[in-house]
Protein backbone atom coordinates (compact mmCIF):
# COMPACT_ATOMS: atom_id res chain seq x y z
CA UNK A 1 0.00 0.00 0.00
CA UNK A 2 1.38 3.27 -1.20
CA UNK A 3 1.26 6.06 1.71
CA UNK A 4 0.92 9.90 0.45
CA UNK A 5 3.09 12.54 2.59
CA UNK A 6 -0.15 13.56 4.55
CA UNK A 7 -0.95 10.05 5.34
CA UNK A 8 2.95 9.46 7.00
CA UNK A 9 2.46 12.69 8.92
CA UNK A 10 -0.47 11.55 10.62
CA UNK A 11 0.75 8.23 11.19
CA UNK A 12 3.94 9.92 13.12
CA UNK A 13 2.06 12.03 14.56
CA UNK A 14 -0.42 9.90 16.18
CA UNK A 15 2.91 7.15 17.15
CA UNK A 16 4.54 10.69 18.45
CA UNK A 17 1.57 11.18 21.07
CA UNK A 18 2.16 7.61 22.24
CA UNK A 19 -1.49 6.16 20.53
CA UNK A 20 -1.91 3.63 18.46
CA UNK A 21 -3.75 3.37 14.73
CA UNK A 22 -5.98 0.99 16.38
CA UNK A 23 -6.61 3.02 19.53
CA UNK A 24 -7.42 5.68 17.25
CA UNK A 25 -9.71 3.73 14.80
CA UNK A 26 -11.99 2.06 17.61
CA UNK A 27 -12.43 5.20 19.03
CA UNK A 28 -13.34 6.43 15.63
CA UNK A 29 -15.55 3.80 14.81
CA UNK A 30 -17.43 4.24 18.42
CA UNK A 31 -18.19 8.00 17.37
CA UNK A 32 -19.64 8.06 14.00
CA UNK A 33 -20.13 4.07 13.05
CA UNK A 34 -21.83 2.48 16.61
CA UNK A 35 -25.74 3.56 16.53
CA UNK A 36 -27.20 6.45 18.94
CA UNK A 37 -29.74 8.01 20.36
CA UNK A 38 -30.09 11.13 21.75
CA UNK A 39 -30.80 11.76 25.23
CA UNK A 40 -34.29 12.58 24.92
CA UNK A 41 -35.27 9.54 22.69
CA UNK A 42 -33.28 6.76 24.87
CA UNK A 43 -35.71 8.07 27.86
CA UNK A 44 -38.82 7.97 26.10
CA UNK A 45 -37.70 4.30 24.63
CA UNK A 46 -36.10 3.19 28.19
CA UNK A 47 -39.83 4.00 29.96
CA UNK A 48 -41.50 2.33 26.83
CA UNK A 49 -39.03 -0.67 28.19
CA UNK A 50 -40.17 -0.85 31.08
CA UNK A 51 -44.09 -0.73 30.87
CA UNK A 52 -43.41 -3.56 28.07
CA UNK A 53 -41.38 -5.45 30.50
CA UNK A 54 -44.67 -5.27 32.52
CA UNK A 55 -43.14 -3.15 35.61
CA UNK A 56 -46.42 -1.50 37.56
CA UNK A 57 -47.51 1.95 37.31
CA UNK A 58 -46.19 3.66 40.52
CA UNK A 59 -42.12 1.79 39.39
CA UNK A 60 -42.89 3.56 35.75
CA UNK A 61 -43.86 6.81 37.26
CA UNK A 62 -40.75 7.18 40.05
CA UNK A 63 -38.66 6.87 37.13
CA UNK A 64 -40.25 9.30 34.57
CA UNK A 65 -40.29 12.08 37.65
CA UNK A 66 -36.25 11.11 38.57
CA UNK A 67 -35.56 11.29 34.76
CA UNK A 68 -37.94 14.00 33.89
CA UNK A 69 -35.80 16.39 36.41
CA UNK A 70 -33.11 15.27 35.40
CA UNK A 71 -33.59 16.11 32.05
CA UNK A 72 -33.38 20.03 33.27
CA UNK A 73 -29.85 19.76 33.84
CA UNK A 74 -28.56 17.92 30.73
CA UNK A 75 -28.78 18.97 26.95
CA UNK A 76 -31.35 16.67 26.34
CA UNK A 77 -30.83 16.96 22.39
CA UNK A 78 -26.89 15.47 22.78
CA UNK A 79 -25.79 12.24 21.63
CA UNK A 80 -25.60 9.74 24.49
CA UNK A 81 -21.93 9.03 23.09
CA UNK A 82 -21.33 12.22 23.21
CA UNK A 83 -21.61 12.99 26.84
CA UNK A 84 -18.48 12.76 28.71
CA UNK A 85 -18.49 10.94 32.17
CA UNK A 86 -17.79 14.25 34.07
CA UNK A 87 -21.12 15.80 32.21
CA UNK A 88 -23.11 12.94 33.82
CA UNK A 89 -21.38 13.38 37.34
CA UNK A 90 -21.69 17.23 36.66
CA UNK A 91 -25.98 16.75 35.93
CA UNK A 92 -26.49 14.49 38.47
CA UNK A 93 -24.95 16.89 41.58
CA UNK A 94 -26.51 19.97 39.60
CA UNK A 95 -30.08 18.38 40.05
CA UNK A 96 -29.16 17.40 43.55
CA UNK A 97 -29.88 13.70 43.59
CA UNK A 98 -30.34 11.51 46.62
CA UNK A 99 -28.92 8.06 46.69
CA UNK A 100 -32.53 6.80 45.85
CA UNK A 101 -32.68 8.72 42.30
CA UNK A 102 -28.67 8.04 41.34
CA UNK A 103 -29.75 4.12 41.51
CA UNK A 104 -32.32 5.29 39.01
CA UNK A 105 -29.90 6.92 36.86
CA UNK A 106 -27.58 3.80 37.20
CA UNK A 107 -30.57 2.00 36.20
CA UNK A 108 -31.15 3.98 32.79
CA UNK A 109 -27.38 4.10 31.83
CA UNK A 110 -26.52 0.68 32.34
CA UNK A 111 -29.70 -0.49 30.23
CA UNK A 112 -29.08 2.45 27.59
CA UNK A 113 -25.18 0.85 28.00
CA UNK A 114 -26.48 -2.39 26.66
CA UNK A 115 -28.24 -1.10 23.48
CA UNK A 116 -25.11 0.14 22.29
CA UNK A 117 -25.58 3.67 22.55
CA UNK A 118 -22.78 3.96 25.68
CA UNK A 119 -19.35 3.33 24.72
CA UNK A 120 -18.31 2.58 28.45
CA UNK A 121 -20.11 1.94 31.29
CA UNK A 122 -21.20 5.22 33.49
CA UNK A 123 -19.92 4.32 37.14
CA UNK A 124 -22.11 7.94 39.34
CA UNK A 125 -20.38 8.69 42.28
CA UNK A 126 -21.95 8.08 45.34
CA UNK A 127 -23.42 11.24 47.40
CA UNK A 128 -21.38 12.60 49.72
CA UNK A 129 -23.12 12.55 53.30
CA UNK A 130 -21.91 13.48 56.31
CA UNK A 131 -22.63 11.79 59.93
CA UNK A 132 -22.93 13.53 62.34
CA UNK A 133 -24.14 13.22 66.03
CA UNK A 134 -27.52 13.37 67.38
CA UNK A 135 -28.69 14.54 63.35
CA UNK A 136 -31.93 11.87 64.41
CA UNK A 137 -34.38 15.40 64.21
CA UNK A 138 -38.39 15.49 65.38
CA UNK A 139 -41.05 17.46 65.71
CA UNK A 140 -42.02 18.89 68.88
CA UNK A 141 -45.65 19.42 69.94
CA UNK A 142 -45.94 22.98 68.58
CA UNK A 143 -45.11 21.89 65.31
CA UNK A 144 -46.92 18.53 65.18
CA UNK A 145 -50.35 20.62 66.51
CA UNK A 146 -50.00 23.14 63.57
CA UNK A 147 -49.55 20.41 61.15
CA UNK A 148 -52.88 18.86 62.50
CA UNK A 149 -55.15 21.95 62.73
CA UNK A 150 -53.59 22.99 59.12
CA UNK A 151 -53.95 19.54 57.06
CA UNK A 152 -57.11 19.34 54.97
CA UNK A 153 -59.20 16.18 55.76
CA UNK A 154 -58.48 14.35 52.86
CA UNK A 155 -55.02 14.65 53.89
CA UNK A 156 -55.22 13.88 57.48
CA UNK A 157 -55.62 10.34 57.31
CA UNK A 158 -51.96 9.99 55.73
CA UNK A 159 -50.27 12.29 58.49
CA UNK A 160 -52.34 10.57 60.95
CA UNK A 161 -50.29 7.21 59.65
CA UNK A 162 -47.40 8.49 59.17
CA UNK A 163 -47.03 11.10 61.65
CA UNK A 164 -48.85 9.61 64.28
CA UNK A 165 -48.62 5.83 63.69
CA UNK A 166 -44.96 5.71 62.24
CA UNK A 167 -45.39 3.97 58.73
CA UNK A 168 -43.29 4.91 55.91
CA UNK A 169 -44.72 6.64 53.42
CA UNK A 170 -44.86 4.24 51.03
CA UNK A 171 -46.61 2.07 53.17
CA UNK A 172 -49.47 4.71 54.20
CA UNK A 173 -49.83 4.57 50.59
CA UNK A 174 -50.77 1.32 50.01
CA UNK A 175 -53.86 1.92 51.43
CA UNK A 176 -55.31 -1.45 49.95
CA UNK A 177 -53.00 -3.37 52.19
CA UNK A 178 -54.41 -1.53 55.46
CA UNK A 179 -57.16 -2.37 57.43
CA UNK A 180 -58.34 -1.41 60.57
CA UNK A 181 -60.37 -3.38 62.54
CA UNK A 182 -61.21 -4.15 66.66
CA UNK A 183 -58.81 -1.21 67.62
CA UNK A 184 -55.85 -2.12 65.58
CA UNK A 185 -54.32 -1.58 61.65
CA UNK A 186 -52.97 -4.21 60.45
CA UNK A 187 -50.50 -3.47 57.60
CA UNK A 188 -50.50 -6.47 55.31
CA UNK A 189 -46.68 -8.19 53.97
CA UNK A 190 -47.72 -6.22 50.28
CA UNK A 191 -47.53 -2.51 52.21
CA UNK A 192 -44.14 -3.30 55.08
CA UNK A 193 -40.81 -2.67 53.67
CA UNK A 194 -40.30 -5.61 54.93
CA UNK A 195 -42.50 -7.86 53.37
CA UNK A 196 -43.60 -8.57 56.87
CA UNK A 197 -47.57 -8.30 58.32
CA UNK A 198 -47.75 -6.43 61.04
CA UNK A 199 -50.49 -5.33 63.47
CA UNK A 200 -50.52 -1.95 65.49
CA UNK A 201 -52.79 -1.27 68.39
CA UNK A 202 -54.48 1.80 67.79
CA UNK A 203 -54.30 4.49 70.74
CA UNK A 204 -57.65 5.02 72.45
CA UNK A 205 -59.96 7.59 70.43
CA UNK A 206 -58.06 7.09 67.37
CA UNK A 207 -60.78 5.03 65.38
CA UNK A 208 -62.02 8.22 63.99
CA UNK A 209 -59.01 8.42 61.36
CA UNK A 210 -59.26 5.03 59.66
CA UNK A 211 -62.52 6.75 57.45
CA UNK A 212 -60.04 8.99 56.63
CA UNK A 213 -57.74 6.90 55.14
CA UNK A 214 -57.45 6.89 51.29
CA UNK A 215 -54.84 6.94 48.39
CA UNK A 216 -53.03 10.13 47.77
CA UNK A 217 -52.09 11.76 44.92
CA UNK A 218 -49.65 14.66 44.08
CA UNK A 219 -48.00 14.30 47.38
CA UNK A 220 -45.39 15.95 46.87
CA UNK A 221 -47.04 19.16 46.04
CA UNK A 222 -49.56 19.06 48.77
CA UNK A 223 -47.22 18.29 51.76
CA UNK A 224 -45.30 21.18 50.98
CA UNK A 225 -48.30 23.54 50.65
CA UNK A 226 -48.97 21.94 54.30
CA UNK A 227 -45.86 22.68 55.71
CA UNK A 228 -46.00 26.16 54.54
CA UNK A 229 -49.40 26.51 56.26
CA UNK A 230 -48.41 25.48 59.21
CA UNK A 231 -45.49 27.78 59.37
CA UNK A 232 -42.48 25.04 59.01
CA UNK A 233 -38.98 25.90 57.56
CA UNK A 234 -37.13 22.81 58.13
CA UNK A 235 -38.44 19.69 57.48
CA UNK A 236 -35.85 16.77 58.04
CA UNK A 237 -35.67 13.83 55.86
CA UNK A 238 -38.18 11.40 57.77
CA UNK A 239 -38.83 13.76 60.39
CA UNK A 240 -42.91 12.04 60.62
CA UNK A 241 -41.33 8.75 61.08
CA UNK A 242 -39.02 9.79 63.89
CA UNK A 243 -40.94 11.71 65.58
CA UNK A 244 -43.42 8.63 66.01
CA UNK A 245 -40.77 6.27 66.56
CA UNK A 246 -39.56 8.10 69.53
CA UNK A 247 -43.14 8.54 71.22
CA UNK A 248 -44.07 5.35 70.17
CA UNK A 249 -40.50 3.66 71.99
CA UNK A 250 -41.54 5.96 75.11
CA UNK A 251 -44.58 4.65 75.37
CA UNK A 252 -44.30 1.13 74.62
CA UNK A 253 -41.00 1.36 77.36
CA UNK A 254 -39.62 -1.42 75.43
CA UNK A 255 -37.67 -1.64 72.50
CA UNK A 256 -38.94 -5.11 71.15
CA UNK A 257 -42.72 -3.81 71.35
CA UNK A 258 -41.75 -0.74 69.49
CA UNK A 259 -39.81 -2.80 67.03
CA UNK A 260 -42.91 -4.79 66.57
CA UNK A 261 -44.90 -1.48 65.82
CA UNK A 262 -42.62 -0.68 63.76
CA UNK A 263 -41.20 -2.64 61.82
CA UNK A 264 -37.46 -2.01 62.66
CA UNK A 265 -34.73 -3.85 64.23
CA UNK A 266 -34.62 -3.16 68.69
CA UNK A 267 -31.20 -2.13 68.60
CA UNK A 268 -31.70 0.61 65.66
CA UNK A 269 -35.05 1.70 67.85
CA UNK A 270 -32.58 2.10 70.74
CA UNK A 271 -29.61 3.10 69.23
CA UNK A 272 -31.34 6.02 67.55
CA UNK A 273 -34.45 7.28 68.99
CA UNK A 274 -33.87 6.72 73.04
CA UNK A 275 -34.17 10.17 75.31
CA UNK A 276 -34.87 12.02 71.94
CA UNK A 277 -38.63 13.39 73.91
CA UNK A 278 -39.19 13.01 77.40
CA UNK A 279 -42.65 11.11 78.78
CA UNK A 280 -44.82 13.83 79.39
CA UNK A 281 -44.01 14.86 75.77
CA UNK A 282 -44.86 11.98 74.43
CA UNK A 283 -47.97 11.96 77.02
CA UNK A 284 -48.98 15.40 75.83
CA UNK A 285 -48.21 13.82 71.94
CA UNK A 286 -50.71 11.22 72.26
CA UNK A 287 -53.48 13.70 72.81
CA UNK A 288 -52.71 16.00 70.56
CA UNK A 289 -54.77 13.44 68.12
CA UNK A 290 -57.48 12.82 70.22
């Protein structure tokens, strides 16, 4: 094969910068032979992917919203193998994303990975979180009274479970798999975290909130326009949950109980939530719902 000048230039060049002529024609080949899509299109066909792989409404729907704000912080018009590995990193920590919506993201790239459209793998660096002492936060009384006389009825019936009871919110939300009958809820093994059935003992005077219970939707939106009624700034993550937890381990005075209540191990009930409210406080918390 007969070089020209131009061609031996470029070969010495690229052998000068210590790269090979197959280095440089793979990474050729994975820019402008190996099949695309932009970033818009692969998120449109990666939710089509999953309602075809039969995934339910509220898994299809947690990822639209995580990849719907993400979308904000991205050109969504660019190549996927176009985006550089600091871009993604860059987007993610721009759109400020909890662990829960960077496995999301992980989720997306490794399946976009596997179509072809990702040269490499895109490894998103864990959120940085600091520990720090007593950072366990609740409401006190004050704060848990405004929330009550502030929440509209058809909202009450979540805080009441969450708030007062101590289920996660995704369990309050599963309202299907909660009944309450002869003075107790039981959450059914669909609802728990766990998987787990468990039955709560209702405090006296509370049967008036399981009518209230139903399913809630925009959430999000309407828990905010609570807490700004109410006049709270802060809002901790999980604050509802540990502020119930700690009443509730108060109350019960033991550890196991609460655990039971719960749904959490005794020794993370103890290590965390012990002498976070005092017993009159929790007294006093109790009949705040009555």
């Amino acid at each position: 094969m007969n070089l020209s000048s131009q061609d031996e230039a470029i070969i010495a060049e690229i052998w000068h910068n210590g790269e090979s002529l197959a280095q440089v024609w793979k990474d050729w080949k994975s820019l402008y032979l190996t099949p695309t899509e932009s970033i818009e299109s692969s998120i449109k066909l990666f939710l089509a992917h999953l309602h075809a792989t039969g995934k339910s409404h509220r898994y299809i729907q947690e990822f639209g919203y995580v990849l719907k704000r993400f979308s904000l912080f991205i050109n969504t018009e660019a190549d996927l193998s176009r985006v550089t590995t600091k871009q993604w990193w860059c987007s993610v920590s721009a759109m400020g994303a909890g662990e829960t919506a960077r496995v999301k993201l992980k989720i997306y790239l490794t399946w976009c990975h596997r179509q072809g459209w990702l040269k490499d793998p895109v490894f998103l660096q864990r959120e940085e979180t600091k520990k720090v002492a007593g950072e366990i936060s609740v409401l006190d009384n004050d704060q848990v009274a405004s929330l009550i006389k502030s929440c509209p009825l058809d909202l009450l019936g979540y805080i009441w479970l969450c708030l007062c009871l101590g289920l996660r919110p995704a369990e309050a939300n599963r309202t299907e798999a909660l009944q309450v009958r002869d003075g107790f809820l039981v959450v059914g093994a669909k609802a728990a975290k766990t998987r787990t059935r468990r039955v709560l003992e209702l405090p006296h005077g509370h049967e008036k909130y399981s009518t209230l219970i139903e399913p809630q939707v925009n959430l999000r939106k309407r828990m905010n326009a609570l807490k700004q009624r109410a006049g709270l700034v802060e809002w901790p993550r999980n604050v509802m949950r540990h502020t119930a937890a700690s009443h509730w381990l108060n109350r019960l005075q033991s550890a196991d109980a609460a655990s039971l209540h719960l749904g959490n191990s005794p020794t993370m009930l103890h290590r965390h939530y012990k002498a976070l409210v005092t017993r009159k406080e929790s007294e006093e918390f109790f009949e705040l719902w009555r």
